[in-house]
PDB file of N, CA and C in Angstrom:
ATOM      1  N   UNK A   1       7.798   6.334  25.301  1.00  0.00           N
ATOM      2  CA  UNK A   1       7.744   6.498  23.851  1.00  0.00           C
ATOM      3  C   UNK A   1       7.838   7.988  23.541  1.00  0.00           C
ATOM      4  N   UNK A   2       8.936   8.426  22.285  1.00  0.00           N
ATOM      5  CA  UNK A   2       8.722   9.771  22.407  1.00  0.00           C
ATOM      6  C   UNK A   2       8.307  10.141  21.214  1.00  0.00           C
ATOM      7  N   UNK A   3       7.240   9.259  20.502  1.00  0.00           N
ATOM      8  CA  UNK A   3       6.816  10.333  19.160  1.00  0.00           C
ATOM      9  C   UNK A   3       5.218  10.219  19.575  1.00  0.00           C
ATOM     10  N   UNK A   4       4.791  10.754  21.022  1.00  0.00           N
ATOM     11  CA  UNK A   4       3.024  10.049  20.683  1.00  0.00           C
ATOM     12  C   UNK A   4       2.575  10.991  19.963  1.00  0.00           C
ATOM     13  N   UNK A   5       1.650  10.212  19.535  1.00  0.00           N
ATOM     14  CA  UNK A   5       0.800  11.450  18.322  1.00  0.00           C
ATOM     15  C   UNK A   5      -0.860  12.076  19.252  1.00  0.00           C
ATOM     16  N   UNK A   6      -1.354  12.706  19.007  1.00  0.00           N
ATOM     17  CA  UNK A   6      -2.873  13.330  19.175  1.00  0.00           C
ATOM     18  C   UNK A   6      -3.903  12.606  18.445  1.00  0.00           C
ATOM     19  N   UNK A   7      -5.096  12.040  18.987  1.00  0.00           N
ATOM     20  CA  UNK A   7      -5.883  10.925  18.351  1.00  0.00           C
ATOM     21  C   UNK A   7      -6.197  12.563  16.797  1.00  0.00           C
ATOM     22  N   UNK A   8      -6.616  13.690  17.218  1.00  0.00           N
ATOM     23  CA  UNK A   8      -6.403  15.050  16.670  1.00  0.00           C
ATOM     24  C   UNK A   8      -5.312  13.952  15.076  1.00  0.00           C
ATOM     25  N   UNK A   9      -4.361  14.048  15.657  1.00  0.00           N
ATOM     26  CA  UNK A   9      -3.453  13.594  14.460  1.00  0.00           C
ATOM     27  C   UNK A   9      -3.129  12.282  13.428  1.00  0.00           C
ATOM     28  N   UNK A  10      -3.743  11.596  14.450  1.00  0.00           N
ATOM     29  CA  UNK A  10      -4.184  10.385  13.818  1.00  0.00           C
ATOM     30  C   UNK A  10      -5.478  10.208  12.879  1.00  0.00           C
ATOM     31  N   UNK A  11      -6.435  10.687  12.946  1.00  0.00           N
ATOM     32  CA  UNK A  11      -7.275  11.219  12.052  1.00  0.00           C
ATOM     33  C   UNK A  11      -7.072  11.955  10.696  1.00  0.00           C
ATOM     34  N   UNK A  12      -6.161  12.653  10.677  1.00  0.00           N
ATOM     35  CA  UNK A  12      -5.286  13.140   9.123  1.00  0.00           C
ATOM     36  C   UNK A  12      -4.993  12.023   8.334  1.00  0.00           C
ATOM     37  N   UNK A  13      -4.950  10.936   9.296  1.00  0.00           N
ATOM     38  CA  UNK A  13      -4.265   9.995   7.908  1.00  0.00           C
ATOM     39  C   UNK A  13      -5.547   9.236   7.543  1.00  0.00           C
ATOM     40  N   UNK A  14      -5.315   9.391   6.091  1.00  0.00           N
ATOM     41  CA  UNK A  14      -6.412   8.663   5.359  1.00  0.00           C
ATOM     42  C   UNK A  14      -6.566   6.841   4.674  1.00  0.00           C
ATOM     43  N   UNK A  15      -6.645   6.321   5.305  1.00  0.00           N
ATOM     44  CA  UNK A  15      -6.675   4.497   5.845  1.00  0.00           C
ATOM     45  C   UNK A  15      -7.647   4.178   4.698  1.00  0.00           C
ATOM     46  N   UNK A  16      -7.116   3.644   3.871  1.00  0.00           N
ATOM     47  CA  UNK A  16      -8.148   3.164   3.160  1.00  0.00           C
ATOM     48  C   UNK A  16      -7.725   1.270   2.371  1.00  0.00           C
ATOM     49  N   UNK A  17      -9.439   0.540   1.947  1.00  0.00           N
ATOM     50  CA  UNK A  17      -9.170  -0.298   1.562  1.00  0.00           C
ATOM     51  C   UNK A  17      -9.065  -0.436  -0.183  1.00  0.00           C
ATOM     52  N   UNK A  18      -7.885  -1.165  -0.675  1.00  0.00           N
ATOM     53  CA  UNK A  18      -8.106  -1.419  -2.016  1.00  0.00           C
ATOM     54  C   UNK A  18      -7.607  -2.417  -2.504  1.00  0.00           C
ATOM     55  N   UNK A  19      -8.003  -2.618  -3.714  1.00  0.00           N
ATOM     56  CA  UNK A  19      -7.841  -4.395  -4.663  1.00  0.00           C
ATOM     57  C   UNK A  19      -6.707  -3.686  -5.685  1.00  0.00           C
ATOM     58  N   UNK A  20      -5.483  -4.903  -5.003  1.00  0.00           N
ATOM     59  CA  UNK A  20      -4.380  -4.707  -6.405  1.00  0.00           C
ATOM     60  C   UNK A  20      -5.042  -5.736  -7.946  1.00  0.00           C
ATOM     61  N   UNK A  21      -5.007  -4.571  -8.900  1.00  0.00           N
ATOM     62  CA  UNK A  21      -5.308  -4.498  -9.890  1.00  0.00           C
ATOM     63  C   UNK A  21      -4.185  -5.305 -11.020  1.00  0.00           C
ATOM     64  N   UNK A  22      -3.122  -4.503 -10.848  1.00  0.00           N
ATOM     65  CA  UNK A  22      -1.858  -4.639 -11.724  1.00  0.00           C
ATOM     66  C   UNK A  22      -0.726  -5.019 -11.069  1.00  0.00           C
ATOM     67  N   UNK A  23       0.006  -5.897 -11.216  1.00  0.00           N
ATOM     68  CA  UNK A  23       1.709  -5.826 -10.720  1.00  0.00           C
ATOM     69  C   UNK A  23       2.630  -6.060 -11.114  1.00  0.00           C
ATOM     70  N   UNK A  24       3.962  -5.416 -11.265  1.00  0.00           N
ATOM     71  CA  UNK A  24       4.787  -5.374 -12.349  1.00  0.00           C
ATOM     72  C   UNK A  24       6.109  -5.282 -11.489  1.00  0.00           C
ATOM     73  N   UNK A  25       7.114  -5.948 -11.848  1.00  0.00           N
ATOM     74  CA  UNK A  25       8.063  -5.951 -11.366  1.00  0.00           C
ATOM     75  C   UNK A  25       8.502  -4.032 -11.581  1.00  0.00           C
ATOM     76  N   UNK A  26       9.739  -4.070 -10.802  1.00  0.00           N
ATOM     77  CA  UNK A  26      10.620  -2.625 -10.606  1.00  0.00           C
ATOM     78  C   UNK A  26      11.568  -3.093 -10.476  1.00  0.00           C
ATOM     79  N   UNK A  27      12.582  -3.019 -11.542  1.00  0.00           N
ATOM     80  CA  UNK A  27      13.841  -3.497 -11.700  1.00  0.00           C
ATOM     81  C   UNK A  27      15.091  -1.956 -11.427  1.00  0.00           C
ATOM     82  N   UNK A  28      14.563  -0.881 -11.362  1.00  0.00           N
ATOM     83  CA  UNK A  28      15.063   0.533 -11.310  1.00  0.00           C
ATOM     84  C   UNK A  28      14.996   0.738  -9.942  1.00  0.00           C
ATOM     85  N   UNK A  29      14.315   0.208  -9.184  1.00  0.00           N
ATOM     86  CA  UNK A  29      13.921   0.607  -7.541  1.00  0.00           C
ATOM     87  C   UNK A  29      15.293   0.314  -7.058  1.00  0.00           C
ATOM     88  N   UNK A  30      15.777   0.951  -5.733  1.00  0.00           N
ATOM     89  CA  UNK A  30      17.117   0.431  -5.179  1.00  0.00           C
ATOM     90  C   UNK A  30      16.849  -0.452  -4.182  1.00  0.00           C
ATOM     91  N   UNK A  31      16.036  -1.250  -3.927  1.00  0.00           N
ATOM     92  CA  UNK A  31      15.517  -2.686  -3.109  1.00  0.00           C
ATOM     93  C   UNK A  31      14.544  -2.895  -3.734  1.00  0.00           C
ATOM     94  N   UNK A  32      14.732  -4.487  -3.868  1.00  0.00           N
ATOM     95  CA  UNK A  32      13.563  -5.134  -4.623  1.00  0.00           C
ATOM     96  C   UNK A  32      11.912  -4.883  -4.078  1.00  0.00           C
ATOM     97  N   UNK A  33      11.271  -4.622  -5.346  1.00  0.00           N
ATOM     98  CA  UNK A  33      10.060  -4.350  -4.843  1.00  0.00           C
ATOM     99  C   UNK A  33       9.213  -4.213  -6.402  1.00  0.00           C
ATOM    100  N   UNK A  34       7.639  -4.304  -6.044  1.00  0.00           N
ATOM    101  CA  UNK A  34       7.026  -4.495  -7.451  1.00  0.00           C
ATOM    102  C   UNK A  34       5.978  -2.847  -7.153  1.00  0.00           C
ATOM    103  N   UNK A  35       5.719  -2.910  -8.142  1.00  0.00           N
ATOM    104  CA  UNK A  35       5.002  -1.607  -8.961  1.00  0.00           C
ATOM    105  C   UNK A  35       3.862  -2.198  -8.714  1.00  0.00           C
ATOM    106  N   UNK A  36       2.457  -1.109  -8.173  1.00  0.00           N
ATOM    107  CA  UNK A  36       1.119  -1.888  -7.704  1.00  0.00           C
ATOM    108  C   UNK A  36       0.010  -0.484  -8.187  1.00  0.00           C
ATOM    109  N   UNK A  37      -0.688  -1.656  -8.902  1.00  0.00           N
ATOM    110  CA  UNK A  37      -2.156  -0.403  -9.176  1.00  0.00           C
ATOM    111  C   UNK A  37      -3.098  -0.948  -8.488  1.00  0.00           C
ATOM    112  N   UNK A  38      -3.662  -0.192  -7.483  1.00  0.00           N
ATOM    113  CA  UNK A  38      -4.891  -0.258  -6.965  1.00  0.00           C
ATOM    114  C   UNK A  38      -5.900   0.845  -6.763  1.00  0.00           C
ATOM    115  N   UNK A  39      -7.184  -0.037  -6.978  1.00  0.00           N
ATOM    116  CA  UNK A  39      -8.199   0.235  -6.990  1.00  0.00           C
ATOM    117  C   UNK A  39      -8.831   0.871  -5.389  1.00  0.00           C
ATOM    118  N   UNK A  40      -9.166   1.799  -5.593  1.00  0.00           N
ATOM    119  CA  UNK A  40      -9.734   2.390  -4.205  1.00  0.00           C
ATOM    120  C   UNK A  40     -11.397   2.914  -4.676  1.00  0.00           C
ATOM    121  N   UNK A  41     -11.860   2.312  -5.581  1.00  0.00           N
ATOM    122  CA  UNK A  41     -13.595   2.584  -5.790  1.00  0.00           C
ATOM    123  C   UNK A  41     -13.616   3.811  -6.104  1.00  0.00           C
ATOM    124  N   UNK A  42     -14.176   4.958  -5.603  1.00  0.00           N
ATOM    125  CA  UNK A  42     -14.519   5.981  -5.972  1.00  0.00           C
ATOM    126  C   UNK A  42     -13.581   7.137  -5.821  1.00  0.00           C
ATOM    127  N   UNK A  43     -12.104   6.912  -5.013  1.00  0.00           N
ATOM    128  CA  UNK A  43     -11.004   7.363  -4.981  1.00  0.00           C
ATOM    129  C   UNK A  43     -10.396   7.013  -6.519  1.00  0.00           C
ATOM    130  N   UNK A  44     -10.619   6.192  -7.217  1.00  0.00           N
ATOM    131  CA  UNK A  44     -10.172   5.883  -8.223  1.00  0.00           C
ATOM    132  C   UNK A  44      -8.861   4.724  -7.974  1.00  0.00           C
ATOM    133  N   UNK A  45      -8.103   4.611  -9.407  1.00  0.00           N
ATOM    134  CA  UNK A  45      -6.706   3.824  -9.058  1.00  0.00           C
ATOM    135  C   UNK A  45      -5.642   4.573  -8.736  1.00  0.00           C
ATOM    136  N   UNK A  46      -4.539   4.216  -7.995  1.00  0.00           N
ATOM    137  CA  UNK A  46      -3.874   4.616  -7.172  1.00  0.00           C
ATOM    138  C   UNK A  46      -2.363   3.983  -7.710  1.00  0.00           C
ATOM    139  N   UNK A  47      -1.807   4.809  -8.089  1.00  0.00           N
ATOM    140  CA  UNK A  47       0.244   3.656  -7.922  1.00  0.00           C
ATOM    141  C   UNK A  47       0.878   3.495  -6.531  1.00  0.00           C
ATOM    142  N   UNK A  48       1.558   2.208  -6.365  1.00  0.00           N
ATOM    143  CA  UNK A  48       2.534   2.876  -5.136  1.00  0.00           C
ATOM    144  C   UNK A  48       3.923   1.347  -5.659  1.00  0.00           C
ATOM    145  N   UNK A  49       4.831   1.881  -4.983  1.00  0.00           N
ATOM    146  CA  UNK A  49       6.081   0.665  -5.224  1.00  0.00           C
ATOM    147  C   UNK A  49       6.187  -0.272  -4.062  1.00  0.00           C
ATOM    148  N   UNK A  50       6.268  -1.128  -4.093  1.00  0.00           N
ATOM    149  CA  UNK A  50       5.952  -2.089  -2.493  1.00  0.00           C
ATOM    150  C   UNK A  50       6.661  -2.661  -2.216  1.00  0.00           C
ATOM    151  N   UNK A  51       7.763  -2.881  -1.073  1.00  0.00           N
ATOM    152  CA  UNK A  51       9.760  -3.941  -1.340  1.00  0.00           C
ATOM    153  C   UNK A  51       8.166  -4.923  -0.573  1.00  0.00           C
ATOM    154  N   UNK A  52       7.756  -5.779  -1.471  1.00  0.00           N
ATOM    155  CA  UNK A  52       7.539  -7.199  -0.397  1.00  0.00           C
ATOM    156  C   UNK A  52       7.919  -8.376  -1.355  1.00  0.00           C
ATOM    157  N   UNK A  53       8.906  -8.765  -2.022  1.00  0.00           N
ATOM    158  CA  UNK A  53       9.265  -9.149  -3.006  1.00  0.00           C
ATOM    159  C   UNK A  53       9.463 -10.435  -2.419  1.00  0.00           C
ATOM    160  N   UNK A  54      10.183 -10.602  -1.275  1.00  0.00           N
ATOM    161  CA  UNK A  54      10.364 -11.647  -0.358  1.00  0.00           C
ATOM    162  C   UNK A  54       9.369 -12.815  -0.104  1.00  0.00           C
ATOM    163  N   UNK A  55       8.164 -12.291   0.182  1.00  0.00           N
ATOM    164  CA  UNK A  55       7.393 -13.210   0.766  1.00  0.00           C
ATOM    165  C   UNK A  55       5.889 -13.183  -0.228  1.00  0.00           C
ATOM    166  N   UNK A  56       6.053 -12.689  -1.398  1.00  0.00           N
ATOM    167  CA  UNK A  56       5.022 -12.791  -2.604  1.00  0.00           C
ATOM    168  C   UNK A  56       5.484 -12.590  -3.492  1.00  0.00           C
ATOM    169  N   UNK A  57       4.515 -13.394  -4.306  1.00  0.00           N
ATOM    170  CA  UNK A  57       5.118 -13.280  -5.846  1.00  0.00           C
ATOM    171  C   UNK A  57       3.607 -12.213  -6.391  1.00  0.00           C
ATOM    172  N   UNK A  58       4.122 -11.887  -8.184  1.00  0.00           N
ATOM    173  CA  UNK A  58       3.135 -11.503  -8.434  1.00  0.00           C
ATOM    174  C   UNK A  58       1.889 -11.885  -8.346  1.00  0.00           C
ATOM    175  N   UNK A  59       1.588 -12.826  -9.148  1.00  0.00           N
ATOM    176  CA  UNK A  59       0.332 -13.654  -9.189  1.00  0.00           C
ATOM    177  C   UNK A  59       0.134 -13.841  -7.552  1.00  0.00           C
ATOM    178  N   UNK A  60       0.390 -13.834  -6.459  1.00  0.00           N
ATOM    179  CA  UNK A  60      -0.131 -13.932  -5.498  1.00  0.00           C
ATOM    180  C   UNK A  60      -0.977 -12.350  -5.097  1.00  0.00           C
ATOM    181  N   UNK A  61      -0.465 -11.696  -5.345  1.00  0.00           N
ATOM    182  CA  UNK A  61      -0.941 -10.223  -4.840  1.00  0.00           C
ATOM    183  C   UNK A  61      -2.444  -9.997  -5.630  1.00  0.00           C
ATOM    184  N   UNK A  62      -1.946 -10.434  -7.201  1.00  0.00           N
ATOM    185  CA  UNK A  62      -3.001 -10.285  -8.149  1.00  0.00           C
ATOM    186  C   UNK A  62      -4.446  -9.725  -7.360  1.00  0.00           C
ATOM    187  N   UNK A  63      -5.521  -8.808  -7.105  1.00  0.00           N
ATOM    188  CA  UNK A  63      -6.781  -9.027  -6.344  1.00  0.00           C
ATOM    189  C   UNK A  63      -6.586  -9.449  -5.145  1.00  0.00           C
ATOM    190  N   UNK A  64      -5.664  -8.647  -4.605  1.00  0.00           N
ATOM    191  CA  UNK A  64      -5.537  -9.363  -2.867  1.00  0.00           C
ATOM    192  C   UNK A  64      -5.997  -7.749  -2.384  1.00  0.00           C
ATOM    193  N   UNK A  65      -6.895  -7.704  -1.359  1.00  0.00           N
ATOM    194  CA  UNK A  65      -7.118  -6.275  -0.735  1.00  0.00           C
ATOM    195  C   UNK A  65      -5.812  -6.171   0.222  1.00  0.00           C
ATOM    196  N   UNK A  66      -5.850  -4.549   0.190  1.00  0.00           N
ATOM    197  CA  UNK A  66      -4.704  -4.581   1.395  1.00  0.00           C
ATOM    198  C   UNK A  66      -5.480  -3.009   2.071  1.00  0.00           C
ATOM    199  N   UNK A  67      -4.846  -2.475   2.748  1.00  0.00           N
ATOM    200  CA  UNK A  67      -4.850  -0.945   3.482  1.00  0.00           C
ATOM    201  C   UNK A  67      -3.739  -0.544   3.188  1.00  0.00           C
ATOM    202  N   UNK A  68      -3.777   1.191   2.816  1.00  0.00           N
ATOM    203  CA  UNK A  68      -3.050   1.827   2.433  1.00  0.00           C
ATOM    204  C   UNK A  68      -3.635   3.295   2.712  1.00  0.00           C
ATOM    205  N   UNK A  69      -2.324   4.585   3.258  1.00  0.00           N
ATOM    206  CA  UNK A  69      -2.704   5.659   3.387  1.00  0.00           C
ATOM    207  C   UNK A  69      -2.482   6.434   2.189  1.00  0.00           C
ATOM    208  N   UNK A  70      -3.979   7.188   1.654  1.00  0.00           N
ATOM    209  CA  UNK A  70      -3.949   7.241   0.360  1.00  0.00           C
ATOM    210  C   UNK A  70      -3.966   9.125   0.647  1.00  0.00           C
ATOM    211  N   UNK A  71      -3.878   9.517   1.237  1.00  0.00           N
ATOM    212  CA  UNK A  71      -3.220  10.790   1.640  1.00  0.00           C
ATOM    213  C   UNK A  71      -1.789  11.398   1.569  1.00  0.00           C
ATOM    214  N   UNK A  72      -0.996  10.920   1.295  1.00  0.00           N
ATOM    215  CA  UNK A  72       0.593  11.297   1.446  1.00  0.00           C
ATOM    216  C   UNK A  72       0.764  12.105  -0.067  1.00  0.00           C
ATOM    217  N   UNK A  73       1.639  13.175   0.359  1.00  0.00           N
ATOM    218  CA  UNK A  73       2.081  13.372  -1.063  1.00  0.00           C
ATOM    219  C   UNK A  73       2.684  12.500  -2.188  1.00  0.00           C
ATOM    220  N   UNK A  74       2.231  12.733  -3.987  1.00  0.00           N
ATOM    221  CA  UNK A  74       3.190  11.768  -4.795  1.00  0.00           C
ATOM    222  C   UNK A  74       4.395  12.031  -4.388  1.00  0.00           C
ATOM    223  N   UNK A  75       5.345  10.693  -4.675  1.00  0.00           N
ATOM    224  CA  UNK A  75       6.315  10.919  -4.150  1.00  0.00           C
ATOM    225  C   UNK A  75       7.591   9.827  -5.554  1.00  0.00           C
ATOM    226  N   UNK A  76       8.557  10.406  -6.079  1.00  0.00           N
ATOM    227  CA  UNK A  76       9.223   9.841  -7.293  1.00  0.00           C
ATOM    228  C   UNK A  76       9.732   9.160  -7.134  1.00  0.00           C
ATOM    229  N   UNK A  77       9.537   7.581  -7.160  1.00  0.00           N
ATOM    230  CA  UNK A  77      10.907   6.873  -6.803  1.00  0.00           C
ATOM    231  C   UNK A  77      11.694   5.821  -8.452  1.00  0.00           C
ATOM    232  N   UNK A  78      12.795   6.335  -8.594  1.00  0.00           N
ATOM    233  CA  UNK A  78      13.231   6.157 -10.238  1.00  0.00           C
ATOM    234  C   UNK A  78      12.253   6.589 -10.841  1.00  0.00           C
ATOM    235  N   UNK A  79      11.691   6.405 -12.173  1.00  0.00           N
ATOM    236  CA  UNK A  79      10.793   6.792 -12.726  1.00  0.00           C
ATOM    237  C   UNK A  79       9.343   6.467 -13.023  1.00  0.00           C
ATOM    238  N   UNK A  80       8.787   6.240 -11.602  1.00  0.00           N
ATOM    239  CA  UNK A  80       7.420   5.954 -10.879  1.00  0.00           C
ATOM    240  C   UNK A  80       7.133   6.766 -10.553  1.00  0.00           C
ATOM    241  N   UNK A  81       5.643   7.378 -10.208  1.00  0.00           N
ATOM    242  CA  UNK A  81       5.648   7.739  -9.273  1.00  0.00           C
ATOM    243  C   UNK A  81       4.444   6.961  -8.113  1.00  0.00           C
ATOM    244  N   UNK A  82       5.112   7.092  -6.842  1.00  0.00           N
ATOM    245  CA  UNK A  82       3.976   6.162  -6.138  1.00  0.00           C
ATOM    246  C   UNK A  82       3.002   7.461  -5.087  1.00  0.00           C
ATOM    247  N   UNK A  83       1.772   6.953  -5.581  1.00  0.00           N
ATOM    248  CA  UNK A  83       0.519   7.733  -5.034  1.00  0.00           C
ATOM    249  C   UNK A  83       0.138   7.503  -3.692  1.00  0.00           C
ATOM    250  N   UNK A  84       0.514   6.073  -3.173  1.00  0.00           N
ATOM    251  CA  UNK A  84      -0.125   5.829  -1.688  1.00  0.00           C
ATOM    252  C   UNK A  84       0.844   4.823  -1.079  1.00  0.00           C
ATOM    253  N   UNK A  85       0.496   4.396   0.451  1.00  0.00           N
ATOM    254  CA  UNK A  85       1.659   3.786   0.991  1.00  0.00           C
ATOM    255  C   UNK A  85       0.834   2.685   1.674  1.00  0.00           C
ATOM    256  N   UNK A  86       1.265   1.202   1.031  1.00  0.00           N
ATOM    257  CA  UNK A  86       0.810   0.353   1.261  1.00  0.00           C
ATOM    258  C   UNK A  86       0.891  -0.369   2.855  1.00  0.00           C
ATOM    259  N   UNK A  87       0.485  -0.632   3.004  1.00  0.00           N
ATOM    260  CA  UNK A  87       0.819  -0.876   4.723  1.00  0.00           C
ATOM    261  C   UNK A  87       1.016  -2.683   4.921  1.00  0.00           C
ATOM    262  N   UNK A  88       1.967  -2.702   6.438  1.00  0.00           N
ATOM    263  CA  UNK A  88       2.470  -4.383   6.058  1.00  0.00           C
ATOM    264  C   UNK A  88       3.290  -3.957   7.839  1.00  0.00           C
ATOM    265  N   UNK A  89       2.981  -5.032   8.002  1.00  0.00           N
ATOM    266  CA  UNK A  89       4.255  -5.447   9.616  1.00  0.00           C
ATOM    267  C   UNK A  89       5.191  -5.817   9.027  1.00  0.00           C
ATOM    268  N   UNK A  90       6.754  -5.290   9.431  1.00  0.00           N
ATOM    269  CA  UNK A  90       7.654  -5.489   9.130  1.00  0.00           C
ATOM    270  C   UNK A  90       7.928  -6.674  10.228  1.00  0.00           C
ATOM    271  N   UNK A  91       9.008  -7.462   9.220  1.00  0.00           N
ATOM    272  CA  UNK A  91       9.410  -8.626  10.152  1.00  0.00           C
ATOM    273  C   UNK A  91      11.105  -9.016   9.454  1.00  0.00           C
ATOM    274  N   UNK A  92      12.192  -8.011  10.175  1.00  0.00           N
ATOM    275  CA  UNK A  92      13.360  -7.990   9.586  1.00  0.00           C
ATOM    276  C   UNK A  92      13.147  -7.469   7.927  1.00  0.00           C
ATOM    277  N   UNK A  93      13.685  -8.642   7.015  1.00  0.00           N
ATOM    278  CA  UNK A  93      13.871  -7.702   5.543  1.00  0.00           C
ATOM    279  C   UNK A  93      12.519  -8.199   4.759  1.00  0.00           C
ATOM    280  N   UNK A  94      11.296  -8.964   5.815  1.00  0.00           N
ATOM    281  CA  UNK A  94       9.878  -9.284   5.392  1.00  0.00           C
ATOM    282  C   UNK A  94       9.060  -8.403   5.656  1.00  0.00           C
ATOM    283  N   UNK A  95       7.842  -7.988   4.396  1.00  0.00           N
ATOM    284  CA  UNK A  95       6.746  -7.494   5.319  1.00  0.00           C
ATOM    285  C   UNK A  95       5.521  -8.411   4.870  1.00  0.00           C
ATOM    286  N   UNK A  96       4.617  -8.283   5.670  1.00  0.00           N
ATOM    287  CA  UNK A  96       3.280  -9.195   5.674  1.00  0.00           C
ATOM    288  C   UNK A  96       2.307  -7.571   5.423  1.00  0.00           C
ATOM    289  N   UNK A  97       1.702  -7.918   4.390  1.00  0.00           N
ATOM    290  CA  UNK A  97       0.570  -6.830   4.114  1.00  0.00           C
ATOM    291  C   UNK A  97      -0.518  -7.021   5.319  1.00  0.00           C
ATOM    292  N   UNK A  98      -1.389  -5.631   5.368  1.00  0.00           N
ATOM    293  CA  UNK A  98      -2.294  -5.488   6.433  1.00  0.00           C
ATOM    294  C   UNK A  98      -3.388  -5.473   5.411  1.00  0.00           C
ATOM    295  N   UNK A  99      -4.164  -6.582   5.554  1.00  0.00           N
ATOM    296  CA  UNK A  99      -5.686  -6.754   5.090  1.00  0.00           C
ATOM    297  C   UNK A  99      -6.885  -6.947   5.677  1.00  0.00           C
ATOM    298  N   UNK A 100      -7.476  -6.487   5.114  1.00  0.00           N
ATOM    299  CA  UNK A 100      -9.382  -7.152   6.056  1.00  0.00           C
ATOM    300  C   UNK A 100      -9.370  -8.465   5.764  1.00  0.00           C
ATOM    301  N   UNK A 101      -9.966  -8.913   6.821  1.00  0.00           N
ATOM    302  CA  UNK A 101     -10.256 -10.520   6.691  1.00  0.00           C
ATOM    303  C   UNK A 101     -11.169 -10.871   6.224  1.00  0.00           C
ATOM    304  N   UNK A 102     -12.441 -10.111   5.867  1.00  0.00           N
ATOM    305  CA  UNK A 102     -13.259 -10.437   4.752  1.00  0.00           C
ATOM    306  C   UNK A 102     -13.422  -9.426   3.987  1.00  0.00           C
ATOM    307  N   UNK A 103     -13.776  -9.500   2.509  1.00  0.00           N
ATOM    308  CA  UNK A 103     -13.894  -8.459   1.430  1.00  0.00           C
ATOM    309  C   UNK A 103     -14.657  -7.583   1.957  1.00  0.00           C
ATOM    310  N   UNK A 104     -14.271  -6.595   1.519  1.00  0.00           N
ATOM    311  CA  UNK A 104     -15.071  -5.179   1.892  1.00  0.00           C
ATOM    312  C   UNK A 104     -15.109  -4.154   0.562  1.00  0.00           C
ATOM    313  N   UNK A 105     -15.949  -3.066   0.467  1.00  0.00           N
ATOM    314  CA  UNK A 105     -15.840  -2.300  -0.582  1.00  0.00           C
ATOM    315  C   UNK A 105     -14.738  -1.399  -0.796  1.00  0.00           C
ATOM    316  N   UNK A 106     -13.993  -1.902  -1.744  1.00  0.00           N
ATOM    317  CA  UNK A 106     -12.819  -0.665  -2.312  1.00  0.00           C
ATOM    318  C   UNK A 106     -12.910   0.671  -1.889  1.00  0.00           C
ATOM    319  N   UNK A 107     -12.217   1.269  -1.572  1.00  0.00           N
ATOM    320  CA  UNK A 107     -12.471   2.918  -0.714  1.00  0.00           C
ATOM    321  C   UNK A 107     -12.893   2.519   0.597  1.00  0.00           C
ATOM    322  N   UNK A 108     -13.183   1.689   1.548  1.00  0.00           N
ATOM    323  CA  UNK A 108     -13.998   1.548   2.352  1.00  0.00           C
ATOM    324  C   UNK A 108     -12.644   1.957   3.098  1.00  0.00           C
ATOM    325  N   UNK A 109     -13.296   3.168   4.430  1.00  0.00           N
ATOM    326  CA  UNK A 109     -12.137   3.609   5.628  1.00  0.00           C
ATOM    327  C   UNK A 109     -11.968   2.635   6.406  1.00  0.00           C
ATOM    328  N   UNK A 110     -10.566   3.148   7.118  1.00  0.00           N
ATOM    329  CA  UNK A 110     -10.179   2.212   8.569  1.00  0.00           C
ATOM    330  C   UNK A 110      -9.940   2.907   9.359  1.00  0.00           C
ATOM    331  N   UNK A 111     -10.281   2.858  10.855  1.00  0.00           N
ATOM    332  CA  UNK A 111     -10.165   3.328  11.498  1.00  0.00           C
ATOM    333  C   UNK A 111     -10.161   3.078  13.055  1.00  0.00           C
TER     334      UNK A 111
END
């Protein structure tokens, strides 16, 4: 493998849990994907754009926790901007979100 990282570097990234709040389609994005506000507790709410359009609908996401690195710079995509990067196993043009299997407190780290 040639990108290993330093556990040193793995520690920079900031893993956190939060409850989608809001979801709204993104019809401006250049792959389908919905617009997501979440809640990270005392981090506050958070935007990010998410392509999982495939294998959820809105109302499914509605209050679903997921993990997300809430460290990355904003970053503009059309006229969004997304604050954090939701995390998911890719599976071809699917992704499956990465969640705790039981509720946990919003902001709560992973590690």
């Amino acid at each position: 493998m040639d990108n290993i990282i330093t556990f040193e570097d793995f520690t920079k990234v900031d893993l956190r849990i939060g409850t989608i709040v809001e979801v709204n389609d993104f019809p401006e994005a250049h792959h389908p994907a919905y617009q997501l506000k979440i809640d990270f507790g005392d981090l506050g709410v958070k935007t990010s754009s998410a392509q999982i359009t495939i294998r959820y609908k809105k109302e499914d996401l509605l209050h679903k926790q997921i993990v997300a690195v809430v460290n990355f710079p904003k970053k503009q995509i059309a006229k969004f901007m997304s604050e954090c990067l939701v995390l998911g196993a890719v599976d071809g043009k699917d992704v499956i979100l990465l969640n705790p299997q039981n509720k946990v407190k919003n902001g709560s780290t992973v590690s």
